[in-house]
Protein backbone atom coordinates (compact mmCIF):
# COMPACT_ATOMS: atom_id res chain seq x y z
CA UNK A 1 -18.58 10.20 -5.35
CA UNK A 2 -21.11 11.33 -2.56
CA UNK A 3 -20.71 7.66 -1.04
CA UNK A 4 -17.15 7.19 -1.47
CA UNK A 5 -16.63 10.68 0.68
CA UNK A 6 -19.19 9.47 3.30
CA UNK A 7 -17.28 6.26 3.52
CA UNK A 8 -14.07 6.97 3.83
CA UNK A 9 -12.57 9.95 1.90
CA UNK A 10 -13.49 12.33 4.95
CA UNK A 11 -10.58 11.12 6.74
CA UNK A 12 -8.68 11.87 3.92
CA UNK A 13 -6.68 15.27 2.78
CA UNK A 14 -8.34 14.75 -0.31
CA UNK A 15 -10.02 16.91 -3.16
CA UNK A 16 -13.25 15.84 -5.78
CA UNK A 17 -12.81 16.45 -8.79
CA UNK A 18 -15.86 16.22 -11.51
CA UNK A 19 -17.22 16.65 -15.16
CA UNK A 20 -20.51 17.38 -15.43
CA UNK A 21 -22.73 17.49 -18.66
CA UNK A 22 -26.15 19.48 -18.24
CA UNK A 23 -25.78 20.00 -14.20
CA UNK A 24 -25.21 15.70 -14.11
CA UNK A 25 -21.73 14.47 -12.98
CA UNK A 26 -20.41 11.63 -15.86
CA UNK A 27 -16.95 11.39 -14.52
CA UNK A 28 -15.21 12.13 -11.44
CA UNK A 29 -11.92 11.47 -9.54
CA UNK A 30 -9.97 12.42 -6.28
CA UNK A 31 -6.67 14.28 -5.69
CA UNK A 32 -5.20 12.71 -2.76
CA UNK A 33 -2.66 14.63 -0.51
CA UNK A 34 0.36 12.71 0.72
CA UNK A 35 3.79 12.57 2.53
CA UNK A 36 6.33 9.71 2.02
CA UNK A 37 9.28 9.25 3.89
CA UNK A 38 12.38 9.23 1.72
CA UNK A 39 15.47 8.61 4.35
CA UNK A 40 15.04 10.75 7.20
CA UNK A 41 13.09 13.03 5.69
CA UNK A 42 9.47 13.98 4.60
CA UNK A 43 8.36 14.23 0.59
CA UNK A 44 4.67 15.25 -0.40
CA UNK A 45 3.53 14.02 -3.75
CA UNK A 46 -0.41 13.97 -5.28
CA UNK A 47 -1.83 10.67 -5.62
CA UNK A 48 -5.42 10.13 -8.06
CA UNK A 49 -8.00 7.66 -6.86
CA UNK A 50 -11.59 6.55 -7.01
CA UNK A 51 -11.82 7.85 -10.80
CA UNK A 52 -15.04 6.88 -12.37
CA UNK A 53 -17.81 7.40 -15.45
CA UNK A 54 -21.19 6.55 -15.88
CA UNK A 55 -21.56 3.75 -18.24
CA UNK A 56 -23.59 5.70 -20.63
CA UNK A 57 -20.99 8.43 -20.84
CA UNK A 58 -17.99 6.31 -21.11
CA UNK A 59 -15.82 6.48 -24.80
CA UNK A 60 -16.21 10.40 -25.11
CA UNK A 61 -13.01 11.65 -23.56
CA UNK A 62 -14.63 12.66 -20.28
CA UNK A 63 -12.25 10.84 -17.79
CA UNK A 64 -9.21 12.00 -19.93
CA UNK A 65 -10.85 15.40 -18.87
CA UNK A 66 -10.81 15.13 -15.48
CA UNK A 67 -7.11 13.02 -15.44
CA UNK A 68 -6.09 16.16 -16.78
CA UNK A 69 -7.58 18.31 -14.29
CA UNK A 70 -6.24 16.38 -11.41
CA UNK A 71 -2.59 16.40 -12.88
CA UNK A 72 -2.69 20.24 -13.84
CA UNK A 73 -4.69 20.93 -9.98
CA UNK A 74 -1.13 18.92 -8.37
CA UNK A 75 1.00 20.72 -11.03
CA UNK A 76 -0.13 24.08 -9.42
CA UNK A 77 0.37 23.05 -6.21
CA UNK A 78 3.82 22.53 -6.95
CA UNK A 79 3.85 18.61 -6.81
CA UNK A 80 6.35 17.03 -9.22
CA UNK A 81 4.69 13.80 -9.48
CA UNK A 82 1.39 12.40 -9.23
CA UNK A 83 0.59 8.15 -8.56
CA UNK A 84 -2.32 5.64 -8.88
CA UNK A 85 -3.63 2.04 -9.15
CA UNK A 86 -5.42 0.76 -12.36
CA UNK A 87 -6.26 -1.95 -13.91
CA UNK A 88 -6.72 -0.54 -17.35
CA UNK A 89 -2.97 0.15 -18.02
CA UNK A 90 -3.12 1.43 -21.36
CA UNK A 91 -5.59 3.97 -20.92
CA UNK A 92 -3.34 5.08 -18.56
CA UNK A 93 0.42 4.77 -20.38
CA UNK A 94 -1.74 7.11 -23.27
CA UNK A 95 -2.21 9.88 -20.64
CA UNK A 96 1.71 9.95 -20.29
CA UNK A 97 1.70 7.25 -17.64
CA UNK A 98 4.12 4.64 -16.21
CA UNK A 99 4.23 1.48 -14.37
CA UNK A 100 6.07 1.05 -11.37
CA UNK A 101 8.70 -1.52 -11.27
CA UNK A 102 7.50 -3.56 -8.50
CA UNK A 103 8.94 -7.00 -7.32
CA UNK A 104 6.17 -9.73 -6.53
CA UNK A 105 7.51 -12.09 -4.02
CA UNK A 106 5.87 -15.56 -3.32
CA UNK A 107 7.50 -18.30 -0.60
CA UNK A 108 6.38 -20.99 1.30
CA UNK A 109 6.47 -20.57 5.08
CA UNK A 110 6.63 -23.84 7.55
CA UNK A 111 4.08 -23.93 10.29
CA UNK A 112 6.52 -25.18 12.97
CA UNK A 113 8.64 -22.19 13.41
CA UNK A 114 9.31 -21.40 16.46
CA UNK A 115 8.23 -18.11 18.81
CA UNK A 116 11.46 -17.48 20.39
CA UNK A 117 11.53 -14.93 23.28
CA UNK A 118 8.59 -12.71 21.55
CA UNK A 119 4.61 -12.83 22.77
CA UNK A 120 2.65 -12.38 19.99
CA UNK A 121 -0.98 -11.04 19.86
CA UNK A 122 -3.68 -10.03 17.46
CA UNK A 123 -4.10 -6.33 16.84
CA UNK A 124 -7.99 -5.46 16.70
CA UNK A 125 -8.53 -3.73 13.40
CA UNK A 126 -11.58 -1.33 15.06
CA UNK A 127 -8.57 0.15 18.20
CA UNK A 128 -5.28 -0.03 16.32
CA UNK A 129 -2.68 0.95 19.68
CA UNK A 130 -0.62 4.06 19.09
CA UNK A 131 1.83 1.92 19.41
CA UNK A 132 1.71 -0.33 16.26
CA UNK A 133 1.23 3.14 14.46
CA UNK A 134 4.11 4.65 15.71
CA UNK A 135 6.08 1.25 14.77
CA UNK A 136 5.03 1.53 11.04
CA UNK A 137 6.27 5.64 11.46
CA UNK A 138 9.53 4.54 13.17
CA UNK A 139 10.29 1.61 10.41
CA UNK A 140 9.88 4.02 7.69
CA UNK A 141 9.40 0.90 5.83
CA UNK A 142 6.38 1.04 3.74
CA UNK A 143 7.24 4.95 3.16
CA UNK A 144 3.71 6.25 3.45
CA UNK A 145 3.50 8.95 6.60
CA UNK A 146 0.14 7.67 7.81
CA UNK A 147 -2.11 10.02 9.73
CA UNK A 148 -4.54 8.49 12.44
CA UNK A 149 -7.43 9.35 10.22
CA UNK A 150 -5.68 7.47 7.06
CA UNK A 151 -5.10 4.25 9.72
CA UNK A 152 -8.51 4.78 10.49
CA UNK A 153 -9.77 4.21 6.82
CA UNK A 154 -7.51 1.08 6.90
CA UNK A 155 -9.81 0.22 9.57
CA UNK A 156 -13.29 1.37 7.73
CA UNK A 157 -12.36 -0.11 4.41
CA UNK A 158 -11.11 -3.67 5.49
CA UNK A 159 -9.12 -5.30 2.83
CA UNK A 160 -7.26 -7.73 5.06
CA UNK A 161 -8.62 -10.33 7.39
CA UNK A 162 -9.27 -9.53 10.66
CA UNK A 163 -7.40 -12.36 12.58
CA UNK A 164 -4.43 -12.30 10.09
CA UNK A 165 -3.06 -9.08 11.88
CA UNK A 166 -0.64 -9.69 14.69
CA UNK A 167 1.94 -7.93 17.02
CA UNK A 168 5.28 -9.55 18.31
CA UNK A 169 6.32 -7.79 21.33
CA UNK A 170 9.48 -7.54 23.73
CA UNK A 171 7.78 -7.02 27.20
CA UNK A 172 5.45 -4.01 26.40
CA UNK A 173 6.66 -2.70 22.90
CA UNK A 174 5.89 -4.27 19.32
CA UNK A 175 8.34 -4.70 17.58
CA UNK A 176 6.56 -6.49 14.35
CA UNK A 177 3.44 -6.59 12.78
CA UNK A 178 1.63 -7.92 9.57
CA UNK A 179 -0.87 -8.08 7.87
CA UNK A 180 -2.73 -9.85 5.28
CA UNK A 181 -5.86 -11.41 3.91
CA UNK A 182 -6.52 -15.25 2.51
CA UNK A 183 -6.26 -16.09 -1.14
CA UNK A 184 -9.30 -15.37 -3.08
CA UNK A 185 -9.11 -19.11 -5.44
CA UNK A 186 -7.02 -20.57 -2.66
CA UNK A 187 -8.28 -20.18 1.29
CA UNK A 188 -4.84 -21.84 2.10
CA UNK A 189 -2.69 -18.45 0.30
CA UNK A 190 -1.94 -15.37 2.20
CA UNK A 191 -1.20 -12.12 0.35
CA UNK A 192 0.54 -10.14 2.29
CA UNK A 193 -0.63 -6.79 2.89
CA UNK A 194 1.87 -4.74 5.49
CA UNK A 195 4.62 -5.85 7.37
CA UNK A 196 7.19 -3.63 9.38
CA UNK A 197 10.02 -4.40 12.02
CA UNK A 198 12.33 -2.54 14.41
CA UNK A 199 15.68 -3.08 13.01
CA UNK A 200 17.13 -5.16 15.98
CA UNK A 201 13.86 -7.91 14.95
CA UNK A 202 13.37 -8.92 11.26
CA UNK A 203 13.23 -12.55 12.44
CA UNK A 204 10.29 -11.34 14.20
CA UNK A 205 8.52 -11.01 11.54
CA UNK A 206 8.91 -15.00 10.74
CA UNK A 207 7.19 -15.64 13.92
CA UNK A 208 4.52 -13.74 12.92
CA UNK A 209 4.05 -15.68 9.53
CA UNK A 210 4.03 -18.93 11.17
CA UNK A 211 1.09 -17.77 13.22
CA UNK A 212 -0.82 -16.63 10.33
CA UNK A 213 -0.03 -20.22 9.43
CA UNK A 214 -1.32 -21.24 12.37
CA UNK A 215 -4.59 -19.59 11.95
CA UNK A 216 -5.16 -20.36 8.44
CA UNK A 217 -4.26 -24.07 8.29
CA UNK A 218 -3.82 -25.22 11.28
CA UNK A 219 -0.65 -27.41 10.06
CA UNK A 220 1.30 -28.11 7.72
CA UNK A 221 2.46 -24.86 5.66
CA UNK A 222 1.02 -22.09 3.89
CA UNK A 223 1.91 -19.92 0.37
CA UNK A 224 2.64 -16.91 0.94
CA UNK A 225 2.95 -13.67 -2.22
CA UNK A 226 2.79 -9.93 -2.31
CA UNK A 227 4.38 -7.01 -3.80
CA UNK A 228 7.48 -6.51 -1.61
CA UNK A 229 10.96 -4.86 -2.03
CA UNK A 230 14.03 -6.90 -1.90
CA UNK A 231 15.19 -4.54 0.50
CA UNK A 232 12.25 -4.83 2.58
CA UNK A 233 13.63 -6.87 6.52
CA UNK A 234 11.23 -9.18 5.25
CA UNK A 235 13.80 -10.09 2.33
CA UNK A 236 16.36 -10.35 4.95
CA UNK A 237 14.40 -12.50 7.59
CA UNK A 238 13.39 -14.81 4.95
CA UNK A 239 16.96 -15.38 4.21
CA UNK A 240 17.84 -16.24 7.55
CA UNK A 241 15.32 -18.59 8.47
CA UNK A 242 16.63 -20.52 5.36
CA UNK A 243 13.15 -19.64 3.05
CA UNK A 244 13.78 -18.95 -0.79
CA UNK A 245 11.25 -17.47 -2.51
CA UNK A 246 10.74 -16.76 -6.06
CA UNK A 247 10.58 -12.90 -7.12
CA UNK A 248 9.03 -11.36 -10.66
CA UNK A 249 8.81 -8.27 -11.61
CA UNK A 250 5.00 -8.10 -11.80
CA UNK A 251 1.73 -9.82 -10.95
CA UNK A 252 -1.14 -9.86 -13.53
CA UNK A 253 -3.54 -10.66 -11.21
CA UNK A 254 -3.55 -6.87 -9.01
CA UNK A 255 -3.91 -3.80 -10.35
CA UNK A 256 -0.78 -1.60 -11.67
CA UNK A 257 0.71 0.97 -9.85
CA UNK A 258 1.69 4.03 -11.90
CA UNK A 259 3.29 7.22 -11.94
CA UNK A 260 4.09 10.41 -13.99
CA UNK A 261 5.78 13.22 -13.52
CA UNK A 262 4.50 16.79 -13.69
CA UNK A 263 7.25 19.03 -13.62
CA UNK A 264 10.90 18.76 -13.81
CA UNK A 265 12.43 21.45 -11.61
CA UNK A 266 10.18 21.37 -7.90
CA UNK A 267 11.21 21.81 -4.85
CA UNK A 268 13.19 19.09 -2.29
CA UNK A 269 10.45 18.78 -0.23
CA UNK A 270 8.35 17.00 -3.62
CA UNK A 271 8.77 13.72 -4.28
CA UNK A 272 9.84 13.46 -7.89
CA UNK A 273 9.86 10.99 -10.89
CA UNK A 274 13.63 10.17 -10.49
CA UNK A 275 12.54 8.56 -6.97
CA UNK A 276 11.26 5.94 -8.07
CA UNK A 277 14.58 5.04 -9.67
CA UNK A 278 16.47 4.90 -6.72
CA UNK A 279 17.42 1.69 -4.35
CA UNK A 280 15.19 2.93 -1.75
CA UNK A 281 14.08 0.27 0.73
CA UNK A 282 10.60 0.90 0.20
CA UNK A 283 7.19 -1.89 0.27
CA UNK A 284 6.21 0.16 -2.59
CA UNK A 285 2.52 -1.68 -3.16
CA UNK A 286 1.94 -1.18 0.68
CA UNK A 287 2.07 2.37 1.06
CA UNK A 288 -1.47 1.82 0.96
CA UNK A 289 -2.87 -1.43 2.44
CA UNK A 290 -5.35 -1.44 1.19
CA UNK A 291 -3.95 -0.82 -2.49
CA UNK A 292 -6.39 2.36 -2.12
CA UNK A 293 -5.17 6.38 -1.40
């Protein structure tokens, strides 16, 4: 816990909690503190990360503990519904917990598209430009309201590859970016980890693919898969430049997103359980980039 606050969770709005057994944490977790976008307008919501026991003290109902403290902590703070990653899904559902319904996208992109009127350049990972931040704000696309010290854990915590994050631009101002990392059997597959466009640009963000191509190949053409939307531009760009991919409704291989929801009557600035039911045009999975709070 000490190290994962010195690392990272300092830039975060975030809160330990911990179970300890004779003055000697066995489990622990963190309440994270967040604001999605939901139209035009802001929803905060709790989100539980970095939750952990010591192997010895594992099998004795200590983490269920501590789940429970985090959810009744966000309960009295008036949140109405609380989110996290795992990988240990039924430990999870038994706590009262629910998958998300994500779609998993996977496509193959041709090297040889073309670069139209945009100039595209890489976007150094260690001095992310306001602008590119203010992009992913403006998009509203992958719904998370990112501060500049969550942007700078992105940065700290490097999940994607370096050189797979580039900018399109029209003269001075981006107007695309993504991001992504290689495949970890396959050197020659890019996950894709954020994408966002202005609204006047989705085929921007095609430009941007081939030049992740570019880089990771050389020729030829590259598979691409994430956890995307349908009703994500990138959907919609895809479909223009004539690319069909293939969408399911989960991937085995990352870990689960889940939610559950605390309280049925909170107020409109909460985002509740029934969100997650509606057509919104969220990258769900890429609220976090790094599939981290």
């Amino acid at each position: 816990m000490e190290a994962f606050i010195a690392q990272g969770a300092r830039w975060h709005n975030a809160t330990p909690v911990v179970c300890e057994v004779a003055g000697k944490i066995v489990s622990c977790a963190c309440i994270f503190h967040r604001e999605v976008w939901v139209g035009s307008k802001k929803k905060r919501f709790g989100g539980i990360g970095a939750v952990a026991t010591r192997p010895a003290a594992r099998k004795k109902g200590f983490a269920t503990l501590v789940m429970k403290q985090c959810e009744e902590t966000l309960r009295e703070q008036g949140c109405g519904v609380a989110i996290l990653f795992c990988s240990i899904v039924e430990f999870y559902r038994r706590l009262g917990w629910t998958p998300v319904k994500e779609e998993w996208i996977e496509f193959v992109a041709p090297h040889f598209l073309k670069e139209r009127e945009y100039r595209i350049e890489a976007v150094p990972l260690n001095k992310i430009p306001d602008a590119i931040r203010a992009l992913s704000t403006a998009s509203a696309q992958s719904a998370i309201v990112r501060s500049k010290g969550l942007w700078q854990e992105y940065s700290r915590w490097q999940r994607e590859d370096a050189d797979l994050f580039w900018a399109a631009y029209e003269g001075d101002k981006p107007v695309a970016y993504v991001r992504g990392r290689r495949g970890k059997n396959n050197a020659e597959e890019i996950r894709l980890m954020d994408a966002a466009a202005d609204g006047a640009h989705h085929s921007a963000l095609i430009v941007l693919l081939g030049k992740q191509c570019e880089i990771v190949k050389g020729k030829g053409s590259e598979r691409f898969h994430g956890f995307v939307s349908a009703e994500h531009p990138l959907a919609k760009a895809l479909s223009m430049a004539g690319i069909k991919p293939t969408w399911e409704a989960a991937a085995s291989a990352s870990g689960v997103m889940m939610y559950k929801g605390l309280q049925e009557n909170i107020g409109k600035e909460f985002l509740s359980a029934g969100d997650f039911g509606k057509a919104l045009p969220w990258q769900t999975r890429t609220w976090w980039a790094a599939d981290r709070f």
